[in-house]
PDB file of N, CA and C in Angstrom:
ATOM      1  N   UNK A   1       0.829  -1.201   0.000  1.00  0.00           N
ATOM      2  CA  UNK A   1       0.000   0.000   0.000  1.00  0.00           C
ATOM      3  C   UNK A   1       0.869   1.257   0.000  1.00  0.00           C
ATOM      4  N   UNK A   2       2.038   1.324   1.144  1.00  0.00           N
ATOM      5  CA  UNK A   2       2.527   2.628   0.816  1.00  0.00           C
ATOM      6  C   UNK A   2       3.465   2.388  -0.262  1.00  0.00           C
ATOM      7  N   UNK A   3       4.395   1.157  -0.629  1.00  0.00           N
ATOM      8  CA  UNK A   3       5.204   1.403  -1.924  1.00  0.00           C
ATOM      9  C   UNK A   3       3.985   1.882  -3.074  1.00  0.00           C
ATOM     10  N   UNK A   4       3.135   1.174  -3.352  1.00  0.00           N
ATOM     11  CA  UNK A   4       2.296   2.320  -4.338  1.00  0.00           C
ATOM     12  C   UNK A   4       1.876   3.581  -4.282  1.00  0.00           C
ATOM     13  N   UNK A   5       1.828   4.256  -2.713  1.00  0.00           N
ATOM     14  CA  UNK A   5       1.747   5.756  -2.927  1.00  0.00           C
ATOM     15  C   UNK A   5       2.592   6.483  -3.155  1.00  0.00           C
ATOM     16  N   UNK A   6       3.698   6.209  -2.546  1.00  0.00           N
ATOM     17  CA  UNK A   6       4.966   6.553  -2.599  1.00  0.00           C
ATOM     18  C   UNK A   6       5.745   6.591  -4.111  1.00  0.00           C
ATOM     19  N   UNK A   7       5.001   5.441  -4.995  1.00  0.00           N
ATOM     20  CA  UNK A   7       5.078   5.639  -6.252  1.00  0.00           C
ATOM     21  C   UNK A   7       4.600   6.837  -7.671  1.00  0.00           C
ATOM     22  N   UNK A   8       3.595   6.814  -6.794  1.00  0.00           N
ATOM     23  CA  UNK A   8       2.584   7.774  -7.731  1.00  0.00           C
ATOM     24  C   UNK A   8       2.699   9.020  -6.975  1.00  0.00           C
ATOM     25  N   UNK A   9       3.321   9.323  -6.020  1.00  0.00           N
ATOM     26  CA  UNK A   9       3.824  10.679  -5.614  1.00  0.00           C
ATOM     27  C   UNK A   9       4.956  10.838  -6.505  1.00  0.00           C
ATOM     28  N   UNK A  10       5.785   9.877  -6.131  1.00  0.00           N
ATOM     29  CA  UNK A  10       6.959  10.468  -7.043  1.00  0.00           C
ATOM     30  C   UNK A  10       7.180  10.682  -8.478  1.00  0.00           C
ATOM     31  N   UNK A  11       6.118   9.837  -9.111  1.00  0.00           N
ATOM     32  CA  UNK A  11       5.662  10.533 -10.519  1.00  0.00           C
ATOM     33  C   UNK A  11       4.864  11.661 -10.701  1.00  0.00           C
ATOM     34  N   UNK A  12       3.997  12.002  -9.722  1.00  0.00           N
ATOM     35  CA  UNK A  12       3.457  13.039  -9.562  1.00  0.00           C
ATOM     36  C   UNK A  12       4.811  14.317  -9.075  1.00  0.00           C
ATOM     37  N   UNK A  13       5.820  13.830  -8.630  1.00  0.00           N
ATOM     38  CA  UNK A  13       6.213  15.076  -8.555  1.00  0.00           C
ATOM     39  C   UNK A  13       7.331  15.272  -9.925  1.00  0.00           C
ATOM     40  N   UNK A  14       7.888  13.941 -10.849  1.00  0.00           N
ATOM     41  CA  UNK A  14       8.253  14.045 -11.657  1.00  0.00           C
ATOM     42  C   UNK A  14       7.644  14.642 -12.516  1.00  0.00           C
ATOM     43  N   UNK A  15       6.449  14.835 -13.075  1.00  0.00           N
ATOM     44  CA  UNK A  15       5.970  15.317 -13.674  1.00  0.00           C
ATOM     45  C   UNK A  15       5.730  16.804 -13.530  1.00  0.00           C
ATOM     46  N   UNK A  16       5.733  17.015 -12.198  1.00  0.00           N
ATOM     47  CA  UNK A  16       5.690  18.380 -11.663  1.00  0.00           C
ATOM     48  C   UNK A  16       6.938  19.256 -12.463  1.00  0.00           C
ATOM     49  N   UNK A  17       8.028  18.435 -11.992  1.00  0.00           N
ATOM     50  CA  UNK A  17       9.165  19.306 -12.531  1.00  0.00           C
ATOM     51  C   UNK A  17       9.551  19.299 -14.113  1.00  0.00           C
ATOM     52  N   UNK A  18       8.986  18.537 -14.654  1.00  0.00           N
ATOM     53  CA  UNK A  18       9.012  18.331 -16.289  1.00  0.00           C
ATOM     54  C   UNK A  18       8.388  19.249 -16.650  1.00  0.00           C
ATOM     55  N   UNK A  19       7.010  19.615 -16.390  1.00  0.00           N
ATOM     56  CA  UNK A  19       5.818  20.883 -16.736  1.00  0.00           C
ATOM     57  C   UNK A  19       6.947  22.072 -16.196  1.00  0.00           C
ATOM     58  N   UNK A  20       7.334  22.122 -15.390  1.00  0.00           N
ATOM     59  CA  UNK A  20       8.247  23.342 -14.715  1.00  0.00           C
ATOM     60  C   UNK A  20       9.255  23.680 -15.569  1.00  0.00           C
ATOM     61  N   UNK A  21      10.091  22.620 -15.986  1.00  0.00           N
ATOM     62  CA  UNK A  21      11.191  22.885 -17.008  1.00  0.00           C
ATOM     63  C   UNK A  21      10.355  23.091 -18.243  1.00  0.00           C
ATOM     64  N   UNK A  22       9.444  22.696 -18.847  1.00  0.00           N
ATOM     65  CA  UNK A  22       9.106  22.984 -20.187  1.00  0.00           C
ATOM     66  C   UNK A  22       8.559  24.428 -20.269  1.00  0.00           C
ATOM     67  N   UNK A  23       7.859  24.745 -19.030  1.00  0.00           N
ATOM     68  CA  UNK A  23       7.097  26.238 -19.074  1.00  0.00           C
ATOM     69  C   UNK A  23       8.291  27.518 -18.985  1.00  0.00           C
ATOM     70  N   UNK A  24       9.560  27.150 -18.007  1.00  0.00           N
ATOM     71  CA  UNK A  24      10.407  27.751 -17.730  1.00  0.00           C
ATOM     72  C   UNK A  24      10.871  28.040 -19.098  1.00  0.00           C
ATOM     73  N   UNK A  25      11.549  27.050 -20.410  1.00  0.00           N
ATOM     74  CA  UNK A  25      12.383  26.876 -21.428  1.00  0.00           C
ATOM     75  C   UNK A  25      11.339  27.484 -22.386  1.00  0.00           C
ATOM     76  N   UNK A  26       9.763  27.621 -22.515  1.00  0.00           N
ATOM     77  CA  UNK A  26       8.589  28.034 -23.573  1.00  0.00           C
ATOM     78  C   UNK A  26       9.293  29.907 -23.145  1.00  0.00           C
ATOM     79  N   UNK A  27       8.832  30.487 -21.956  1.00  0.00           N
ATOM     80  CA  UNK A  27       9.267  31.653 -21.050  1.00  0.00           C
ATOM     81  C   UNK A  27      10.652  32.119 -21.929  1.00  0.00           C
ATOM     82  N   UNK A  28      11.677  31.235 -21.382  1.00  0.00           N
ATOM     83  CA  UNK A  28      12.284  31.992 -22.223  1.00  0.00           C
ATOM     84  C   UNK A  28      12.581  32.100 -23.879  1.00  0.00           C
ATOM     85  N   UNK A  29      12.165  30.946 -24.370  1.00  0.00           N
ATOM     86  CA  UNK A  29      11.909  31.190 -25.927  1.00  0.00           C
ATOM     87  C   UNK A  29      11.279  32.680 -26.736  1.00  0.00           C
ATOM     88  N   UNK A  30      10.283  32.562 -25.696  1.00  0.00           N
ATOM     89  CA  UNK A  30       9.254  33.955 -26.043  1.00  0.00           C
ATOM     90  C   UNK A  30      10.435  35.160 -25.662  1.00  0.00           C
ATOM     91  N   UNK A  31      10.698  35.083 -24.689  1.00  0.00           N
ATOM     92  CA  UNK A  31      11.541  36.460 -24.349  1.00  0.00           C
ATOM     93  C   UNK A  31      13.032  36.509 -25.696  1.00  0.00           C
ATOM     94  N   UNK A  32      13.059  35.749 -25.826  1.00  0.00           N
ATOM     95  CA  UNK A  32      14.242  36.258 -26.976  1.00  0.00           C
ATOM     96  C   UNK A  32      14.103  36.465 -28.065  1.00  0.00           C
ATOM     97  N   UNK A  33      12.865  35.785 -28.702  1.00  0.00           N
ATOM     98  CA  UNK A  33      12.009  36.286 -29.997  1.00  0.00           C
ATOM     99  C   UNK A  33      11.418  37.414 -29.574  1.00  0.00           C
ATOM    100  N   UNK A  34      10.673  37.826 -28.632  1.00  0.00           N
ATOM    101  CA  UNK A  34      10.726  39.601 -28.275  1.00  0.00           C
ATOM    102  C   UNK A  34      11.854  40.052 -28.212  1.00  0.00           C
ATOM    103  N   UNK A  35      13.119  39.954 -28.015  1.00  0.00           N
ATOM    104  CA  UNK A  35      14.555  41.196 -27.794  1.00  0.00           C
ATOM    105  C   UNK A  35      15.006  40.576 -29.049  1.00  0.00           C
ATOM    106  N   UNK A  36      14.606  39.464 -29.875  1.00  0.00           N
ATOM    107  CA  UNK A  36      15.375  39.426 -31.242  1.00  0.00           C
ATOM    108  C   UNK A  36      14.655  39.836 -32.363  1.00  0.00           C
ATOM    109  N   UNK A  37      13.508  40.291 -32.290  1.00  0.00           N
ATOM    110  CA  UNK A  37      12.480  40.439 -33.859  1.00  0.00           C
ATOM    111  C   UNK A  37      12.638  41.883 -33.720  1.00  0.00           C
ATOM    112  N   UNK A  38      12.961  42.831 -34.904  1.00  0.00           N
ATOM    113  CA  UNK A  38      12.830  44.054 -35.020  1.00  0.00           C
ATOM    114  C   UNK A  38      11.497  44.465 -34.449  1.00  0.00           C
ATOM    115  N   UNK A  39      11.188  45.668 -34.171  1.00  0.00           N
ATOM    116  CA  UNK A  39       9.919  46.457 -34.037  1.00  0.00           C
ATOM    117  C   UNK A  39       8.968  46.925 -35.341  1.00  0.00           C
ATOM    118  N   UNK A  40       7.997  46.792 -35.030  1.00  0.00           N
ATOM    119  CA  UNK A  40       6.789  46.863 -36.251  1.00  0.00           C
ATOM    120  C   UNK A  40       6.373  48.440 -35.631  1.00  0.00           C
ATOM    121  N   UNK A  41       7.192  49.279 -36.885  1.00  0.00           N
ATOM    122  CA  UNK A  41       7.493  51.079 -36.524  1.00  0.00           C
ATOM    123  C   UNK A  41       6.578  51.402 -37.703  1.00  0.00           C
ATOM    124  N   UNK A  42       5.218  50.676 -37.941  1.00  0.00           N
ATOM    125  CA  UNK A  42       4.057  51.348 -38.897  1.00  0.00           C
ATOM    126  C   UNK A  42       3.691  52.365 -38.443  1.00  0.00           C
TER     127      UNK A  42
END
């Protein structure tokens, strides 16, 4: 009983930090295509 909770916590928190690194690495993608694309000076 607890090796299975103990399981699915720790995928639950693996997953935690996977969503964390992907949102973190999306974050900064966006920020450098904003400081790298010229300005739209219409």
């Amino acid at each position: 009983m607890w090796k299975k909770l103990l399981i699915v916590a720790g995928v639950g928190v693996a997953v935690a930090l996977v969503a964390k690194k992907l949102r973190a690495a999306n974050d900064e993608r966006a920020l450098w295509h904003e400081a790298t694309t010229a300005p739209d000076l219409r």
